[in-house]
Protein backbone atom coordinates (compact mmCIF):
# COMPACT_ATOMS: atom_id res chain seq x y z
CA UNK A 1 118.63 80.99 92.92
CA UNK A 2 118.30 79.19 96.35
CA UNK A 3 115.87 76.30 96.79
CA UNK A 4 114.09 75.53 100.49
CA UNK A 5 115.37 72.47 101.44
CA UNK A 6 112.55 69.63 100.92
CA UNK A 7 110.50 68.47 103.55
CA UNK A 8 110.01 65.31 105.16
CA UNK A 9 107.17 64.51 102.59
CA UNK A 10 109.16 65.15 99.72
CA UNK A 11 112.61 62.88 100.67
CA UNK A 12 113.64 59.75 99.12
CA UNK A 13 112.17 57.78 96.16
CA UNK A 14 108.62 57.95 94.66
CA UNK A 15 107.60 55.12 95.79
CA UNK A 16 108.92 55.12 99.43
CA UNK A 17 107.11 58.67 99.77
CA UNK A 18 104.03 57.89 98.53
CA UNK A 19 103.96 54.41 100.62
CA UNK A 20 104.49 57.06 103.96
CA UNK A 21 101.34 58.60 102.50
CA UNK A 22 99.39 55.18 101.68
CA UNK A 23 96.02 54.10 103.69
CA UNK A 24 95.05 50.48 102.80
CA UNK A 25 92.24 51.18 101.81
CA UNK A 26 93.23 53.02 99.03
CA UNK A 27 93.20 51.91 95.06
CA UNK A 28 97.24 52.54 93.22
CA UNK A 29 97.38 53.55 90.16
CA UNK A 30 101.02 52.58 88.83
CA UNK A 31 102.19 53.52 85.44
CA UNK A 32 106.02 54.61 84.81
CA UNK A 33 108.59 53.91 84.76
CA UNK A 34 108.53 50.59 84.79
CA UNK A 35 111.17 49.71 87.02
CA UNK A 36 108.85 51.70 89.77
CA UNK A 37 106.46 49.07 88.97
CA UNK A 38 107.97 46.38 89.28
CA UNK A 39 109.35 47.68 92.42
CA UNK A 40 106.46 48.77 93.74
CA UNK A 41 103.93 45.29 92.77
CA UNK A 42 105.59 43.34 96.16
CA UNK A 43 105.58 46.41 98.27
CA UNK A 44 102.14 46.95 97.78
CA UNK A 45 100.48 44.60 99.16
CA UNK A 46 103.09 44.50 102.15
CA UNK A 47 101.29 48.27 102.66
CA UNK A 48 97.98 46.90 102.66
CA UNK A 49 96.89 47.37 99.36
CA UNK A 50 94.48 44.13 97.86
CA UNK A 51 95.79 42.82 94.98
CA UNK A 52 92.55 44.07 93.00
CA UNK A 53 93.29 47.64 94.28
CA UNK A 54 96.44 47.55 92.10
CA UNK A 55 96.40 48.62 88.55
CA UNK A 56 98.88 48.47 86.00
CA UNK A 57 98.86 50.03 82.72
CA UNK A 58 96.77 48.75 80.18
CA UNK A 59 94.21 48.08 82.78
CA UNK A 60 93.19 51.67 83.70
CA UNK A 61 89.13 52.52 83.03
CA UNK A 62 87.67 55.30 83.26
């Protein structure tokens, strides 16, 4: 079986794709794994992202 090759939306790590897709004025949702998280706490805000537009597991509603 031969697989397209991925597109410029789907290279590199979670967290670095989904921070090309970001818009700061949108609420993350970050649950695992947990060394995303962490990763992905300081980067955050760096993005634009207010610290009370993060949420971490254990703190989801809904």
């Amino acid at each position: 079986m031969r697989y397209a090759p991925a597109g410029p939306g789907q290279r590199g790590a979670a967290l670095t794709v989904a921070l090309d897709h970001h818009r700061p004025d949108q609420e993350v949702f970050l649950c695992r794994p947990l060394p995303m998280v962490a990763g992905a706490r300081p980067r955050l805000p760096v993005a634009g992202t207010p610290a009370g537009g993060i949420h971490l597991p254990g703190r989801f509603t809904g």
